[in-house]
PDB file of N, CA and C in Angstrom:
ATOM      1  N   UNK A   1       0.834  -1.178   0.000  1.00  0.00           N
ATOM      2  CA  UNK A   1       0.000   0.000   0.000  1.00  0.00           C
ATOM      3  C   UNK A   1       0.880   1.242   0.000  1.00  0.00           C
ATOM      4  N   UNK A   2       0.032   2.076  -0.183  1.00  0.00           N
ATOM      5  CA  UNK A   2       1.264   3.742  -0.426  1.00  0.00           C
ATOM      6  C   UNK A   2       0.710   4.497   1.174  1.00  0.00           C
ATOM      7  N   UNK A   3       1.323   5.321   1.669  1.00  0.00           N
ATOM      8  CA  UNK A   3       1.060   5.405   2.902  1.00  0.00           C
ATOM      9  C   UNK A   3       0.293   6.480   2.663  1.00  0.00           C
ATOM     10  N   UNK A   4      -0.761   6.731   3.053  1.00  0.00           N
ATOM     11  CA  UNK A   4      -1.624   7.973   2.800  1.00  0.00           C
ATOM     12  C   UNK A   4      -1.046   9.922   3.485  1.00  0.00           C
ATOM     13  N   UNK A   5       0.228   9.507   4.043  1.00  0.00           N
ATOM     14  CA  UNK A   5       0.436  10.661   4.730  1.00  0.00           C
ATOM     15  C   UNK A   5       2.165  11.147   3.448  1.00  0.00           C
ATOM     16  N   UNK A   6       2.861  10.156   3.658  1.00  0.00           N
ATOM     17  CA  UNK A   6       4.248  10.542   3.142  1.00  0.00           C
ATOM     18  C   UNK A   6       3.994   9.922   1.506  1.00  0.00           C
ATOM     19  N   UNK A   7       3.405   9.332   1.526  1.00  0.00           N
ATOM     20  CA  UNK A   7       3.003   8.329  -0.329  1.00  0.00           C
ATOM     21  C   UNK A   7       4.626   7.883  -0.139  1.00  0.00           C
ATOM     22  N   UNK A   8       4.712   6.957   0.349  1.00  0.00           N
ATOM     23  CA  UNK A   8       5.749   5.652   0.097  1.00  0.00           C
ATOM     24  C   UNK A   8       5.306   4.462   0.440  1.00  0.00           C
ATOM     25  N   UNK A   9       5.651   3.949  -0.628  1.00  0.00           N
ATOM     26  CA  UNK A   9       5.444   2.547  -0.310  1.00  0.00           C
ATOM     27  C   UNK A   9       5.975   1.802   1.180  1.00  0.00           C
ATOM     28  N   UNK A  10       4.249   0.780   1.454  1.00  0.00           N
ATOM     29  CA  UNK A  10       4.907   0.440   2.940  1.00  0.00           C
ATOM     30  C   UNK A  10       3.997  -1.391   2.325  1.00  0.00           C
ATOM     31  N   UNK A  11       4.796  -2.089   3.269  1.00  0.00           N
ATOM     32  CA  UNK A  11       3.874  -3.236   3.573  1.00  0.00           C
ATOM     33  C   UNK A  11       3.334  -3.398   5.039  1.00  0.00           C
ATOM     34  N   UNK A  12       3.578  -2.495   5.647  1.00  0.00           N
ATOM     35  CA  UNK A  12       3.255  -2.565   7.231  1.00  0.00           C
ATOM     36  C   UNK A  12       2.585  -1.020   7.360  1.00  0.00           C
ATOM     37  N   UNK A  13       1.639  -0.983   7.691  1.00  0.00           N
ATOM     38  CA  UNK A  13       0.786   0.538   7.995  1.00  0.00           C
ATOM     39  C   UNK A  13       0.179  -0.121   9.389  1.00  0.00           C
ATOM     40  N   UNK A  14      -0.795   1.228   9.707  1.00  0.00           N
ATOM     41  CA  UNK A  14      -1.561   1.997  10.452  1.00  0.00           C
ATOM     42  C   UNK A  14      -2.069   2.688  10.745  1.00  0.00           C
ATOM     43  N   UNK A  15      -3.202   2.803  11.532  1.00  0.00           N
ATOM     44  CA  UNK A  15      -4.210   3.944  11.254  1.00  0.00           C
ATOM     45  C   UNK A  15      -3.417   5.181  12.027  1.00  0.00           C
ATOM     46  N   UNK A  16      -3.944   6.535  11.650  1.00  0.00           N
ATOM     47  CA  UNK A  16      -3.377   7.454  12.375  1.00  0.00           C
ATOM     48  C   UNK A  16      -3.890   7.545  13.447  1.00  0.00           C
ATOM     49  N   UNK A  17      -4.115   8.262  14.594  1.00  0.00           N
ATOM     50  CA  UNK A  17      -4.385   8.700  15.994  1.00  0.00           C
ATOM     51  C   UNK A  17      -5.513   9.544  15.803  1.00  0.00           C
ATOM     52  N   UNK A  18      -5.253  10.617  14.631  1.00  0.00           N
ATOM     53  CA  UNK A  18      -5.784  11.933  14.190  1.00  0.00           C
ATOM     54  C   UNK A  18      -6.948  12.062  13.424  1.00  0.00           C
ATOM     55  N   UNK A  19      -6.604  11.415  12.059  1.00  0.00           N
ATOM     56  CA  UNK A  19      -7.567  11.204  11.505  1.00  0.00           C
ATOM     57  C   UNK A  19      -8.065   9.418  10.866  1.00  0.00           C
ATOM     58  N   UNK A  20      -8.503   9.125   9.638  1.00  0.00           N
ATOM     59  CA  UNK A  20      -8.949   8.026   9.264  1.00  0.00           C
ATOM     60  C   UNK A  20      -7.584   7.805   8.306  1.00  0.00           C
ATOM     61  N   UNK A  21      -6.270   8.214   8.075  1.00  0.00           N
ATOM     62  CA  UNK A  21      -5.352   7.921   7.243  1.00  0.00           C
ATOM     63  C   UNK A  21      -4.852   6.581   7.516  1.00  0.00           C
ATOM     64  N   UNK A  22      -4.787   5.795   6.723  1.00  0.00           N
ATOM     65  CA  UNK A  22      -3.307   4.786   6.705  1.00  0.00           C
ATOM     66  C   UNK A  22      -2.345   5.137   6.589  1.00  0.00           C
ATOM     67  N   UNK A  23      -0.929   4.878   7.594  1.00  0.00           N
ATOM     68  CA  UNK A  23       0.146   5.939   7.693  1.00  0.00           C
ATOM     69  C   UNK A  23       1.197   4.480   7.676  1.00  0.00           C
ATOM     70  N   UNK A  24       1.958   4.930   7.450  1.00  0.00           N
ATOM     71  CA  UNK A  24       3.547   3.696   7.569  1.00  0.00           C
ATOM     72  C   UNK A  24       4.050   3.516   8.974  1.00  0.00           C
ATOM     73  N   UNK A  25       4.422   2.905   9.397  1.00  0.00           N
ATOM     74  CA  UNK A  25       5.385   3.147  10.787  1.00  0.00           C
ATOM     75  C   UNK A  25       6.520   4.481  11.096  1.00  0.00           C
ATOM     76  N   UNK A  26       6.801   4.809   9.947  1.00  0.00           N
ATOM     77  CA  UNK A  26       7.739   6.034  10.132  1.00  0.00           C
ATOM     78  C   UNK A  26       7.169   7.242  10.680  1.00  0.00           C
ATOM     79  N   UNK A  27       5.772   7.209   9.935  1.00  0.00           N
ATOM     80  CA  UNK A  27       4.648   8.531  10.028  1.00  0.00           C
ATOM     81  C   UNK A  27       4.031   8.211  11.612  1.00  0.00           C
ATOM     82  N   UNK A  28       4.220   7.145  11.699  1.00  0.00           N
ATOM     83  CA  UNK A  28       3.205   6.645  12.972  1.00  0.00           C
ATOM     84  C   UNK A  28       3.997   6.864  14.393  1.00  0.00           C
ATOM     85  N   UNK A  29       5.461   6.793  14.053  1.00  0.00           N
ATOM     86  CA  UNK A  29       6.538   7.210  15.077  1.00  0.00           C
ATOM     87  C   UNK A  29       6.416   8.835  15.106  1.00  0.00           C
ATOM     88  N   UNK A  30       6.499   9.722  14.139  1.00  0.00           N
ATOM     89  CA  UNK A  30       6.539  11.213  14.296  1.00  0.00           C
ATOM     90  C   UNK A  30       5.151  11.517  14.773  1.00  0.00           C
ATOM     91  N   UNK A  31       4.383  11.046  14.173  1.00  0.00           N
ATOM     92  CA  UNK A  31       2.498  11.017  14.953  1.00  0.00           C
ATOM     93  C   UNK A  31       3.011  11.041  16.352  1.00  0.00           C
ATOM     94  N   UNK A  32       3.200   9.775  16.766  1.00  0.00           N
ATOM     95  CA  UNK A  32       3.706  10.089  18.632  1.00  0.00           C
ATOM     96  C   UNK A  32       4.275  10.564  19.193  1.00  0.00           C
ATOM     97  N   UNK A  33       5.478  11.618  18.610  1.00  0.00           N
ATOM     98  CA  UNK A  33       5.926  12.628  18.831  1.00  0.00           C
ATOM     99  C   UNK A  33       5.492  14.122  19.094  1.00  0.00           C
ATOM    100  N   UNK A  34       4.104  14.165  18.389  1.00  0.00           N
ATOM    101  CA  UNK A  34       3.669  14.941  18.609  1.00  0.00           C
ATOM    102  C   UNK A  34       3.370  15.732  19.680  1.00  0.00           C
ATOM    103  N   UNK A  35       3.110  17.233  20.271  1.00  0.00           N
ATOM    104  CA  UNK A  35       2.163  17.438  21.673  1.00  0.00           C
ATOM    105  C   UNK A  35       0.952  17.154  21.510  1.00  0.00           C
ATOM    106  N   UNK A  36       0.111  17.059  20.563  1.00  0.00           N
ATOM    107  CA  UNK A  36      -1.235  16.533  20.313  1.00  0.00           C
ATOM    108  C   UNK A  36      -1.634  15.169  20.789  1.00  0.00           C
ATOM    109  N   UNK A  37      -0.642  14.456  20.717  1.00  0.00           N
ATOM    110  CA  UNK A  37      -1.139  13.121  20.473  1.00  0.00           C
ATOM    111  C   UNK A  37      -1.620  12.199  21.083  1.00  0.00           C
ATOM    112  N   UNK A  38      -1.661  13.103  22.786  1.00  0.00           N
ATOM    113  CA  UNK A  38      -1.693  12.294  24.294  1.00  0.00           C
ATOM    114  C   UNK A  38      -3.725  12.840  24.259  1.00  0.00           C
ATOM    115  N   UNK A  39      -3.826  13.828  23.544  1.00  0.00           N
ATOM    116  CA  UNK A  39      -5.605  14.692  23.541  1.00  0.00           C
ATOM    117  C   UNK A  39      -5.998  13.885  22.279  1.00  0.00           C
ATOM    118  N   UNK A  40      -5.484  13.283  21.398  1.00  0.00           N
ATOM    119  CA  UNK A  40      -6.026  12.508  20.202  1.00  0.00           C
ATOM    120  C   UNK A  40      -6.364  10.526  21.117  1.00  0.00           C
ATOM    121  N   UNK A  41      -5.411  10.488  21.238  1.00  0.00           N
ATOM    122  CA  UNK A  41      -5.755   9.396  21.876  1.00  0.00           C
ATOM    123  C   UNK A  41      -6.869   9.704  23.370  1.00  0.00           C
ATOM    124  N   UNK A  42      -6.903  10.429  24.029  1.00  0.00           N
ATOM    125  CA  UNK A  42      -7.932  10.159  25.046  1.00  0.00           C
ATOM    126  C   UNK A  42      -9.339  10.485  24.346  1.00  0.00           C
ATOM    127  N   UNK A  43      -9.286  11.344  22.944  1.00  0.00           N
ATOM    128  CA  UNK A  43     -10.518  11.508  22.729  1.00  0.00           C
ATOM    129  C   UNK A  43     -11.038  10.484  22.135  1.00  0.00           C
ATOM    130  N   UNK A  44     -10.130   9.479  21.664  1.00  0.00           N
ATOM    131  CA  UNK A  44     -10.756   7.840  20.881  1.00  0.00           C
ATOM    132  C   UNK A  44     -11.319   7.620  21.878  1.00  0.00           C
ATOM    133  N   UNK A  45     -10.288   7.448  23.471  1.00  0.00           N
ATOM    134  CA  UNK A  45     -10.459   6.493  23.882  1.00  0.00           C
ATOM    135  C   UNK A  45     -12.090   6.920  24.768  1.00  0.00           C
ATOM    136  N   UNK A  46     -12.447   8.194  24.839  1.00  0.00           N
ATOM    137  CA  UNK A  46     -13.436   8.636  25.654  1.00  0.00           C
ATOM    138  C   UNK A  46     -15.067   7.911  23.922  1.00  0.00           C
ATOM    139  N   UNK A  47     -14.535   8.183  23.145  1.00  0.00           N
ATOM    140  CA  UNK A  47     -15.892   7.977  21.716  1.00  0.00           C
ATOM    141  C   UNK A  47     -16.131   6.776  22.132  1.00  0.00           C
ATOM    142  N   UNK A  48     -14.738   5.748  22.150  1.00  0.00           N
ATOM    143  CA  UNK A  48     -15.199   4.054  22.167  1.00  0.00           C
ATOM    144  C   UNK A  48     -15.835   3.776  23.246  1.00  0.00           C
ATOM    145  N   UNK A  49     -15.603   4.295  24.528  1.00  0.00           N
ATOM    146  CA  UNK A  49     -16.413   4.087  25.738  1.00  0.00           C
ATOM    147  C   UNK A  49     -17.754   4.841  25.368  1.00  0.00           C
ATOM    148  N   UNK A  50     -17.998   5.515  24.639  1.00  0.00           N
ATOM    149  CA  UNK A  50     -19.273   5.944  24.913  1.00  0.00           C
ATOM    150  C   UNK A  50     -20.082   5.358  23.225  1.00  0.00           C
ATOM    151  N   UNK A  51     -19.473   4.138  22.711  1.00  0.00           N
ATOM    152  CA  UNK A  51     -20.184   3.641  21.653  1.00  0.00           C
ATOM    153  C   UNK A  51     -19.880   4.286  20.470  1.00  0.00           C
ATOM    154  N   UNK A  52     -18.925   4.934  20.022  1.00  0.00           N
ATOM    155  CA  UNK A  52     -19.057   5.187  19.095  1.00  0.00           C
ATOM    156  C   UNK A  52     -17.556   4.733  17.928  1.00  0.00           C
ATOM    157  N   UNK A  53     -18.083   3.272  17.595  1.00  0.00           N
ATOM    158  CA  UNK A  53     -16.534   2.939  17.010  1.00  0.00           C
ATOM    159  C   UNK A  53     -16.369   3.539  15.722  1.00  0.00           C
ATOM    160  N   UNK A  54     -16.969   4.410  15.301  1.00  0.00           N
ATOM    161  CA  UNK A  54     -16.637   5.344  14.025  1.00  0.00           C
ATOM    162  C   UNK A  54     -16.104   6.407  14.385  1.00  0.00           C
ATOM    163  N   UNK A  55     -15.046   6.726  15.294  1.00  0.00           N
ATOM    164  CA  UNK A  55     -14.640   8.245  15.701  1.00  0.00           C
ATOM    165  C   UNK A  55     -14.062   8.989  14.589  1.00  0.00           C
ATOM    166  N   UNK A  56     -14.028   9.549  14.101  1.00  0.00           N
ATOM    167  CA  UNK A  56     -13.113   9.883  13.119  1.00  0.00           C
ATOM    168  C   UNK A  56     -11.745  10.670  13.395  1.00  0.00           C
ATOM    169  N   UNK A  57     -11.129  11.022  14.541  1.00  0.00           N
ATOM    170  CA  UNK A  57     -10.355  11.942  15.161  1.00  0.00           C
ATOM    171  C   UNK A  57     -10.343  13.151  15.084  1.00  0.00           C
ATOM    172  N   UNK A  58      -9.891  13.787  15.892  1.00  0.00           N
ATOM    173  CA  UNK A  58      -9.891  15.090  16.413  1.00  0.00           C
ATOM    174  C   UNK A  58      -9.278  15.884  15.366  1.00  0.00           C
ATOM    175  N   UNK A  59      -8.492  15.354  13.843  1.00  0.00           N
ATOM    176  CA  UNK A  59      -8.208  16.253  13.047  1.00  0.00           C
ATOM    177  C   UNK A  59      -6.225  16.343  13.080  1.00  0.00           C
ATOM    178  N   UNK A  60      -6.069  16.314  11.997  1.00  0.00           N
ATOM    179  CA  UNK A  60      -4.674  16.499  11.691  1.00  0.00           C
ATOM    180  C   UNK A  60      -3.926  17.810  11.879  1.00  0.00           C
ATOM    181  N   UNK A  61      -3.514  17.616  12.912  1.00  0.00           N
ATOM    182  CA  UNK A  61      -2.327  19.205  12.913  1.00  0.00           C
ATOM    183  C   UNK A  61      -1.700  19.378  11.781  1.00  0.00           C
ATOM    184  N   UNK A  62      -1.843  20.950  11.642  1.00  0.00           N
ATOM    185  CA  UNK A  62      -1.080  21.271  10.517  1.00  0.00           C
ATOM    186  C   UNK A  62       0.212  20.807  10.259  1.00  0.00           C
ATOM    187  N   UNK A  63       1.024  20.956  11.764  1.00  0.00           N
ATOM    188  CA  UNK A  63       2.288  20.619  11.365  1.00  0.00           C
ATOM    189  C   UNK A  63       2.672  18.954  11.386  1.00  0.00           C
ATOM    190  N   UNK A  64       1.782  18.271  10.969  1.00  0.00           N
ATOM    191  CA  UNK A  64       2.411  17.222  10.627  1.00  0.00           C
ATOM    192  C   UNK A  64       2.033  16.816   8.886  1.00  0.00           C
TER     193      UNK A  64
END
């Protein structure tokens, strides 16, 4: 697959934190680097507790 964030070829992806992208492991390491990324993950984790497994995330920072 091509990674939806950097377009390189990956055989190993993942979803982003942020939004609905398929990202590579490289993208998925700078994703967790982020300061965002600790408020992206609690807001999944608050949607799935409250039923909603379609979250779509809180939205991609510009600067990534």
């Amino acid at each position: 697959m091509i990674c939806d964030r950097c377009k390189k070829l990956t055989r190993v992806h993942t979803m982003s934190m942020f939004n609905q992208e398929d990202i590579c492991l490289p993208c998925k390491d700078t994703e967790r680097a982020h300061p965002e990324y600790k408020a992206a993950q609690d807001a999944e984790l608050a949607a799935v507790k409250s039923g909603d497994m379609n979250f779509p995330g809180i939205g991609l920072p510009e600067d990534l």
